[in-house]
N, C-alpha and C. Protein backbone atom coordinates (compact mmCIF):
# COMPACT_ATOMS: atom_id res chain seq x y z
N UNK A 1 0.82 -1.20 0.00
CA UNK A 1 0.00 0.00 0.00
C UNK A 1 0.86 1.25 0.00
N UNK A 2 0.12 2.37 -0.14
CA UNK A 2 1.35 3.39 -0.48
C UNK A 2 0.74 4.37 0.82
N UNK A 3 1.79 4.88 1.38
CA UNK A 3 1.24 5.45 2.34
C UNK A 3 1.66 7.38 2.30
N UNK A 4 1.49 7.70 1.01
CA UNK A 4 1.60 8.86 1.01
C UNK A 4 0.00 9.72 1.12
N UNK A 5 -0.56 10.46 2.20
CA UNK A 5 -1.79 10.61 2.49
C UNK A 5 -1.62 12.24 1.46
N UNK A 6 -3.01 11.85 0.70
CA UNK A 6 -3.64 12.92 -0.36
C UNK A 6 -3.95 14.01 0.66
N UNK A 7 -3.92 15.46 0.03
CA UNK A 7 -4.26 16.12 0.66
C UNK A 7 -5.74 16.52 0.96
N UNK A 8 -6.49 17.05 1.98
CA UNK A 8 -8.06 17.02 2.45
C UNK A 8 -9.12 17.86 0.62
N UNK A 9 -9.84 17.24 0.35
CA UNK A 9 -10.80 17.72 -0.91
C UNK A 9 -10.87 19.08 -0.40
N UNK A 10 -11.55 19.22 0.80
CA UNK A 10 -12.23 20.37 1.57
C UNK A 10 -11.30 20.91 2.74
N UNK A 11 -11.60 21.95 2.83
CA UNK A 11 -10.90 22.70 4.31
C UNK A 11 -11.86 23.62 4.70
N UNK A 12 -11.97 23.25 6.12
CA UNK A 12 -13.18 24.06 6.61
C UNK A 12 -12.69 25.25 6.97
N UNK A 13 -13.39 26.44 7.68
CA UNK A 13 -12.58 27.92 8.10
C UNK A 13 -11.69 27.59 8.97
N UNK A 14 -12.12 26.67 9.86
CA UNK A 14 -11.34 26.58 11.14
C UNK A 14 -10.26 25.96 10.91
N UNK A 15 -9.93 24.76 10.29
CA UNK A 15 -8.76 24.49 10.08
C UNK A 15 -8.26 25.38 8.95
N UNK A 16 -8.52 26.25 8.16
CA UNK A 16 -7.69 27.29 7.21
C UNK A 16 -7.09 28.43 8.36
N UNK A 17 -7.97 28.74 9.59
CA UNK A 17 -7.03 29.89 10.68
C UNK A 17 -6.27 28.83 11.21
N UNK A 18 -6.56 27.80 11.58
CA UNK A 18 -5.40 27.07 12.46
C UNK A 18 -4.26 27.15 11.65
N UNK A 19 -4.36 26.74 10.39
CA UNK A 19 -3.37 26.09 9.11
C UNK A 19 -2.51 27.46 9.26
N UNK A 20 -2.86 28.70 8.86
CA UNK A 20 -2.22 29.72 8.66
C UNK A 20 -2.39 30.64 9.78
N UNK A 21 -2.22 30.51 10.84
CA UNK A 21 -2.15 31.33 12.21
C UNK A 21 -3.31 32.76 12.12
N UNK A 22 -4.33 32.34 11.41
CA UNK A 22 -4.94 33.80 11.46
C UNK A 22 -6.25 33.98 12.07
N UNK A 23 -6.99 34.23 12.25
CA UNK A 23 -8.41 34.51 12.69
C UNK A 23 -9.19 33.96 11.34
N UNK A 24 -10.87 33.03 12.48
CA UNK A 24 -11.96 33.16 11.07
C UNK A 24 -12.16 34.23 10.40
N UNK A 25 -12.44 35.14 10.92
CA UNK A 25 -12.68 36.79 10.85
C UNK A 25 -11.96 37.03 9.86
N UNK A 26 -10.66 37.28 9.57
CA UNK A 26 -9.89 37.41 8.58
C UNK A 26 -10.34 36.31 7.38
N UNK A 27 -10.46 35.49 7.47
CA UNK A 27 -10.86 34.71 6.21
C UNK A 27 -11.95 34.77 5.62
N UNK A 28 -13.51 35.57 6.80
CA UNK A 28 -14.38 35.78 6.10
C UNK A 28 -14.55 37.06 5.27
N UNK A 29 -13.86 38.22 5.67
CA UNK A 29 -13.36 39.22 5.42
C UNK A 29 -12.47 38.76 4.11
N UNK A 30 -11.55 38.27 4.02
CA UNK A 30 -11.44 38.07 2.47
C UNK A 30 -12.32 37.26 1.72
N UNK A 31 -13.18 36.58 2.26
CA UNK A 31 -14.12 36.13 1.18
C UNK A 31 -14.95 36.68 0.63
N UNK A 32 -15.57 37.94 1.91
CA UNK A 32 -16.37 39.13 1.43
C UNK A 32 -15.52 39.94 0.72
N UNK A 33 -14.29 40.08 0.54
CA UNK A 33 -13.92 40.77 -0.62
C UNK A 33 -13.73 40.50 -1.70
N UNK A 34 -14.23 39.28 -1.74
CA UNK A 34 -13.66 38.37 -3.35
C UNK A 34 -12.57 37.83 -3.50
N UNK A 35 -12.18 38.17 -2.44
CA UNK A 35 -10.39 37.63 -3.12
C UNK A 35 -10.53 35.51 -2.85
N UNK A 36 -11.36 35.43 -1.77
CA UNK A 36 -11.61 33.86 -1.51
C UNK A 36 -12.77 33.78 -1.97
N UNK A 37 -13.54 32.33 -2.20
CA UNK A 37 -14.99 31.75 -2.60
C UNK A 37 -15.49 30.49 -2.04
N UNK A 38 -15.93 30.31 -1.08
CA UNK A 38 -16.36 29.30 -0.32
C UNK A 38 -17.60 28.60 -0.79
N UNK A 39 -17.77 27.37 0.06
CA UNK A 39 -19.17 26.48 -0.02
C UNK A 39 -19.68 26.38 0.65
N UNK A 40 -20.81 26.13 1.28
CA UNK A 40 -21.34 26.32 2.26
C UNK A 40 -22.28 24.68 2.55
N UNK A 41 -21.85 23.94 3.86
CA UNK A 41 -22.02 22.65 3.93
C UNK A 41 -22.75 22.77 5.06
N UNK A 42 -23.80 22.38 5.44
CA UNK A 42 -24.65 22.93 6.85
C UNK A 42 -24.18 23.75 7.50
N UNK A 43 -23.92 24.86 6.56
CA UNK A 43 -23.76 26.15 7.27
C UNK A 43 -22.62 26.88 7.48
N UNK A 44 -21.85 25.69 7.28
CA UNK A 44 -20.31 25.73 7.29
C UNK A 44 -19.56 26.15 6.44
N UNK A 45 -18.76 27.54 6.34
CA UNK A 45 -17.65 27.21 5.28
C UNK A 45 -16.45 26.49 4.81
N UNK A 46 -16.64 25.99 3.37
CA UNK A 46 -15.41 25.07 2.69
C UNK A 46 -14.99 25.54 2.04
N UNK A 47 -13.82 25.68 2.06
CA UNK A 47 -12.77 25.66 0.71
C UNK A 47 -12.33 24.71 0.35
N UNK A 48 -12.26 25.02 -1.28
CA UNK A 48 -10.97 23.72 -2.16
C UNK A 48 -9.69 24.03 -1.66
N UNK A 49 -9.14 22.96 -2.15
CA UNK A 49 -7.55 23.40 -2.28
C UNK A 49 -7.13 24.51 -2.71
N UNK A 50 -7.56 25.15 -4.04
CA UNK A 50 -7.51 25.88 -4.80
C UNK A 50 -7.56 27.16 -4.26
N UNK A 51 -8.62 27.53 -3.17
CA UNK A 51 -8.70 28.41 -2.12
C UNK A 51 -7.82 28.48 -0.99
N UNK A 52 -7.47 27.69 -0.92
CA UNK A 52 -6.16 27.71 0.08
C UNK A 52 -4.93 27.91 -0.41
N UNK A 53 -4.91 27.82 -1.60
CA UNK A 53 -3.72 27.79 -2.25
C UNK A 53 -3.69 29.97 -2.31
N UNK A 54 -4.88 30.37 -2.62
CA UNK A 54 -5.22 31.57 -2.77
C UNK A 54 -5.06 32.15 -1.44
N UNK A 55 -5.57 31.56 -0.32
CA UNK A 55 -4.99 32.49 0.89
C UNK A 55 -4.31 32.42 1.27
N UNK A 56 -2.96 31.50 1.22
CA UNK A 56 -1.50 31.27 1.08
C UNK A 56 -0.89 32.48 0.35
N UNK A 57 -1.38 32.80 -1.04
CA UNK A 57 -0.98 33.82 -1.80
C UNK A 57 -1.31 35.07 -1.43
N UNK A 58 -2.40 35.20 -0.71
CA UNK A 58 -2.95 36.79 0.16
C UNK A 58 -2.22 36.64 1.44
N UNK A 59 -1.77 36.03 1.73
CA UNK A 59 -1.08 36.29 3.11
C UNK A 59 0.19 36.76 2.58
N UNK A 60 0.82 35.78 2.08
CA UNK A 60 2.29 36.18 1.10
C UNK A 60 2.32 37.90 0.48
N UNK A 61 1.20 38.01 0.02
CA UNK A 61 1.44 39.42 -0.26
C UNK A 61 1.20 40.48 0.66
N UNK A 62 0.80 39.95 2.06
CA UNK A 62 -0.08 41.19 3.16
C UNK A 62 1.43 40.88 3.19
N UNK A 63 2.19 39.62 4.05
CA UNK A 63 3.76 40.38 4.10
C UNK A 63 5.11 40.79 3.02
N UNK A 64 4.50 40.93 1.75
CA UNK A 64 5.50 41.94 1.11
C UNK A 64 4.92 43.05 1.24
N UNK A 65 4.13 43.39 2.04
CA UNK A 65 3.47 44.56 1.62
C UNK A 65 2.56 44.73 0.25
N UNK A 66 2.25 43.89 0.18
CA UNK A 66 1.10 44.37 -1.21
C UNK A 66 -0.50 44.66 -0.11
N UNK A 67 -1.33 45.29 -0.87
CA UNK A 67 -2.46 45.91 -1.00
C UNK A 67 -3.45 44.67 -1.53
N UNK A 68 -4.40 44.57 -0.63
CA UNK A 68 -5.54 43.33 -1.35
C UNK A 68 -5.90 43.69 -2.61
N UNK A 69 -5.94 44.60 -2.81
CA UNK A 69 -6.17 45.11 -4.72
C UNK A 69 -5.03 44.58 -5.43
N UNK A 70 -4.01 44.79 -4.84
CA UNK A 70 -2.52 44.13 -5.77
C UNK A 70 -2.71 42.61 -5.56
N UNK A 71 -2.68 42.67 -4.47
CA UNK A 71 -3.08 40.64 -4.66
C UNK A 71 -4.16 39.82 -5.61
N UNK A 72 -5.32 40.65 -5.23
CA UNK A 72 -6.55 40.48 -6.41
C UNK A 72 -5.73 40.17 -7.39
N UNK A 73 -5.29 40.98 -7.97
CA UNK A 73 -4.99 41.12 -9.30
C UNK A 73 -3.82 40.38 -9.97
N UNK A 74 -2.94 40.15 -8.60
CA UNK A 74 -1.96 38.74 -9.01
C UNK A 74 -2.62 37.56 -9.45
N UNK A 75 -3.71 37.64 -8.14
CA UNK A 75 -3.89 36.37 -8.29
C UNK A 75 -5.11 35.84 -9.23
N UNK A 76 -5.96 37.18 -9.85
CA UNK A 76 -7.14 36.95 -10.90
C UNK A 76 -6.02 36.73 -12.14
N UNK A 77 -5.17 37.17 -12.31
CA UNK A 77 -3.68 36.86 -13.42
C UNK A 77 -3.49 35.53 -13.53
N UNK A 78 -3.47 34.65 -12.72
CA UNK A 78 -3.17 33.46 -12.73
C UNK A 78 -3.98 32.73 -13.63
N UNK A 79 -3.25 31.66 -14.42
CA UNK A 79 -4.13 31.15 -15.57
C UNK A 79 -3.27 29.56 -15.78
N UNK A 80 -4.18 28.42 -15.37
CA UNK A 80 -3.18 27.54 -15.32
C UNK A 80 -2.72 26.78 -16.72
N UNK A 81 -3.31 27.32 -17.74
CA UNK A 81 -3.07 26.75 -18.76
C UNK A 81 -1.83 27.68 -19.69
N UNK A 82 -1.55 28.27 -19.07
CA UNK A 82 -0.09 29.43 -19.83
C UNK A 82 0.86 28.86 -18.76
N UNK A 83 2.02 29.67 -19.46
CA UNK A 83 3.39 29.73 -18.29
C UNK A 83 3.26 30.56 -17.16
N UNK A 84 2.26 32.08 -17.68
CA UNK A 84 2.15 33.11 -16.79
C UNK A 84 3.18 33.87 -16.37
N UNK A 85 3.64 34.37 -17.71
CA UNK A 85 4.74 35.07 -18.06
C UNK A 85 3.98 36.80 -17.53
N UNK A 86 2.69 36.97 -17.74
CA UNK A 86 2.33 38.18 -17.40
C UNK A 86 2.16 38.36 -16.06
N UNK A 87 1.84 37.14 -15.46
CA UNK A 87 1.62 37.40 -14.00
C UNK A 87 2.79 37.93 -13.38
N UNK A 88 3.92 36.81 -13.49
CA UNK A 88 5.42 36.68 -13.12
C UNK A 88 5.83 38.06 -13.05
N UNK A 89 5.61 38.86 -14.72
CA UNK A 89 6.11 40.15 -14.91
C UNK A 89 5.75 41.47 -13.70
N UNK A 90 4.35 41.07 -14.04
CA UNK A 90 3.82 42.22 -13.09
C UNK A 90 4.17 41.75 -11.63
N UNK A 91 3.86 40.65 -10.96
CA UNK A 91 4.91 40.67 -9.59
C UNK A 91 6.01 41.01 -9.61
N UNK A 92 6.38 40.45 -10.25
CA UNK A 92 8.13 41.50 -10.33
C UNK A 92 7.80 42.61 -10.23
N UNK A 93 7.43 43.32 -11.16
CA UNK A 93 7.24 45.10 -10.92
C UNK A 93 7.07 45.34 -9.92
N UNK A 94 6.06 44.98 -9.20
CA UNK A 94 5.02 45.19 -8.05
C UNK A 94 6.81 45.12 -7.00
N UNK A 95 7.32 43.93 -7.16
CA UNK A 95 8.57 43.42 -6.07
C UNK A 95 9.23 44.93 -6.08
N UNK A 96 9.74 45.28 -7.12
CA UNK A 96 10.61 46.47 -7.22
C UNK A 96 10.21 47.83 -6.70
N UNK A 97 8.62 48.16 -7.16
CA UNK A 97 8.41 48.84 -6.56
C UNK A 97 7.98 48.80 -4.85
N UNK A 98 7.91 47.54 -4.63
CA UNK A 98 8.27 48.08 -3.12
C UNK A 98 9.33 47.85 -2.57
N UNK A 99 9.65 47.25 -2.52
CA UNK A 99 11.84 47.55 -2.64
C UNK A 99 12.11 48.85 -2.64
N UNK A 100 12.02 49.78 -3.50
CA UNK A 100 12.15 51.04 -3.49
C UNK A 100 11.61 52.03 -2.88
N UNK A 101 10.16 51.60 -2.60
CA UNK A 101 9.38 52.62 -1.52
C UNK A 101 9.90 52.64 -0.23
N UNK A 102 10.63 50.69 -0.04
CA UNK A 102 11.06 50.61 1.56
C UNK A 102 12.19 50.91 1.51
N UNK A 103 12.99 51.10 0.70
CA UNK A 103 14.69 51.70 0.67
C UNK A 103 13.85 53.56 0.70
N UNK A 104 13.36 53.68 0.31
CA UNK A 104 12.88 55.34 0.41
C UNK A 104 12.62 55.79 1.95
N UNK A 105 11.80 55.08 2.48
CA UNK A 105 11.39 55.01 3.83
C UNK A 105 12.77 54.85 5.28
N UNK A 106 13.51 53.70 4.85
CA UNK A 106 14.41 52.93 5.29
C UNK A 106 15.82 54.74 5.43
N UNK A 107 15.79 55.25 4.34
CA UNK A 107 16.39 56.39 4.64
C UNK A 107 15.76 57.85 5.04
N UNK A 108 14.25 57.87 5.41
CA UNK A 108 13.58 58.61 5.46
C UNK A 108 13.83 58.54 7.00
N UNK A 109 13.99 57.20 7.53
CA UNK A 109 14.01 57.07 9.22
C UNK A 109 15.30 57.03 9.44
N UNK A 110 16.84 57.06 8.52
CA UNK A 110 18.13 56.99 9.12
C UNK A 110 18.18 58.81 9.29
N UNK A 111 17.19 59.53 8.50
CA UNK A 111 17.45 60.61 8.49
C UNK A 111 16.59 61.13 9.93
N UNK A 112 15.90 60.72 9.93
CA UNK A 112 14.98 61.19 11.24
C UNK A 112 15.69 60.90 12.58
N UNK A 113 16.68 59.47 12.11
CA UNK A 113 17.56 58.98 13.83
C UNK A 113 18.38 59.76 13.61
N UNK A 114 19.12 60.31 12.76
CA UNK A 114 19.96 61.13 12.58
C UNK A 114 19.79 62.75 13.33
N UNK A 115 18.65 63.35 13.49
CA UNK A 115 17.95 64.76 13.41
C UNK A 115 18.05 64.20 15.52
N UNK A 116 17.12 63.53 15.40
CA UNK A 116 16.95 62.41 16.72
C UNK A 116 18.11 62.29 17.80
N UNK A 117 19.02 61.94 17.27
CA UNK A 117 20.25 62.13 18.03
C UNK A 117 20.75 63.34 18.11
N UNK A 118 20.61 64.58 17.14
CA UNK A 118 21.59 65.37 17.14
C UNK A 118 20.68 66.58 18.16
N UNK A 119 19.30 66.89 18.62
CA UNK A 119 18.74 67.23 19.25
C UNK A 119 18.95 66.50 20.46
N UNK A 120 18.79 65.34 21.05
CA UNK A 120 19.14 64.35 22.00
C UNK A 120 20.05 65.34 22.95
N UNK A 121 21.34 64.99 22.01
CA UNK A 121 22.56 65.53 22.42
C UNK A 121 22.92 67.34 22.87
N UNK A 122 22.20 68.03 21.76
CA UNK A 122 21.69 69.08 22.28
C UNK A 122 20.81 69.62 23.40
N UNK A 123 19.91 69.00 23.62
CA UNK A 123 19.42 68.75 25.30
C UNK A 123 20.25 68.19 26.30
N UNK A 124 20.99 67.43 25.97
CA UNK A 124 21.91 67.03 27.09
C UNK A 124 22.89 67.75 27.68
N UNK A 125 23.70 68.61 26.77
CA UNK A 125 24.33 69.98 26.71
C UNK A 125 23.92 71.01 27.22
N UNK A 126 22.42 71.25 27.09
CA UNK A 126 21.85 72.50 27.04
C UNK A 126 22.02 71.86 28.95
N UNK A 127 21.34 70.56 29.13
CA UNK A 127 20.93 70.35 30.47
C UNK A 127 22.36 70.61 31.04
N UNK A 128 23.27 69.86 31.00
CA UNK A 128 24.41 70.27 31.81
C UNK A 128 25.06 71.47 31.82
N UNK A 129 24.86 72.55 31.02
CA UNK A 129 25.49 74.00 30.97
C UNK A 129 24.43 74.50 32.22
N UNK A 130 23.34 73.95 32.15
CA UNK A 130 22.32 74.61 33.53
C UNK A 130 22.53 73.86 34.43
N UNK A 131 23.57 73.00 35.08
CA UNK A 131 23.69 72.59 36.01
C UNK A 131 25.07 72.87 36.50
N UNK A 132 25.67 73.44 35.86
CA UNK A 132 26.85 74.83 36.21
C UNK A 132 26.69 75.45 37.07
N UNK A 133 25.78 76.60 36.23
CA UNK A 133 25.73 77.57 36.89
C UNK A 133 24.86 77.30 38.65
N UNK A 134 24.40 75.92 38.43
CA UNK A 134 23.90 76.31 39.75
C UNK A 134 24.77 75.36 40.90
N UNK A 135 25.84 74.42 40.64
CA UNK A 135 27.03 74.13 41.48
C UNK A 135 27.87 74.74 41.96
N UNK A 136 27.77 76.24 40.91
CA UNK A 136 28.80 77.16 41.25
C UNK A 136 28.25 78.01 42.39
N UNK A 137 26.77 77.76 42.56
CA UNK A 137 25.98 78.94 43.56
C UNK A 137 26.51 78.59 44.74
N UNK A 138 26.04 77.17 44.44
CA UNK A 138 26.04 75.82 45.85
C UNK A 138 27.84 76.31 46.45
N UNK A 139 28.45 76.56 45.84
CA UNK A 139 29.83 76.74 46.33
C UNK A 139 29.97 77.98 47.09
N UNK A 140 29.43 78.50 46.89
CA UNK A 140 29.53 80.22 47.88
C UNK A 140 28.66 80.54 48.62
């Protein structure tokens, strides 16, 4: 016998938040946005594989930073009968441009620790020049 176990037809909500550490809430929330499409089994929601495979891909993009509209649209791109040379392309783009927004940002805050420290230090100065003049009182 072969004991490699197929993966489940169906996945209910609850095991899709367990599976991927997230809340039902979050999964019904993307289903009300379209981005997922469920079945409904006494009441219950199911997903295919196919749907899981899709909120695998919306999670993946909440942490590159993509936008549920950018994910939509990756993932309405997808077409399993091509190579998906257009999809590929436009993620890439999408990759670069945020690469660049976070290298934009990334020096937007070395400049701010920068400003950050140099005020810091200026209060610290300012504080000890006023604690001069009043050691020197204390002395006479």
């Amino acid at each position: 016998m072969n004991n490699i176990e197929k993966p489940p037809a169906a996945y209910s909500i609850s095991e899709l938040a367990n599976e991927f550490d997230i809340t039902t809430r979050a999964i019904r929330f993307y289903d009300e946005q379209g981005l997922l499409s469920s079945d409904r089994r006494s009441g219950v929601r199911i997903y295919s594989p196919a749907e899981r495979i899709k909120l695998k891909l919306i999670l993946r993009g909440k942490r590159l930073g993509f936008s549920l509209g950018e994910s939509r649209e990756i993932i309405n791109m997808y077409d399993p009968s091509s190579e998906n040379s257009k999809q590929l392309q436009f993620l890439l783009d999408r990759i670069r441009e945020k690469r660049q927004q976070l290298e934009r940002k990334r020096r937007e805050v070395n400049s701010m620790l920068k400003d950050l420290n140099t005020a810091e230090l200026n209060c610290i100065t300012a504080l000890s020049e006023l604690a001069v003049p009043t050691r020197q009182k204390n002395r006479k």
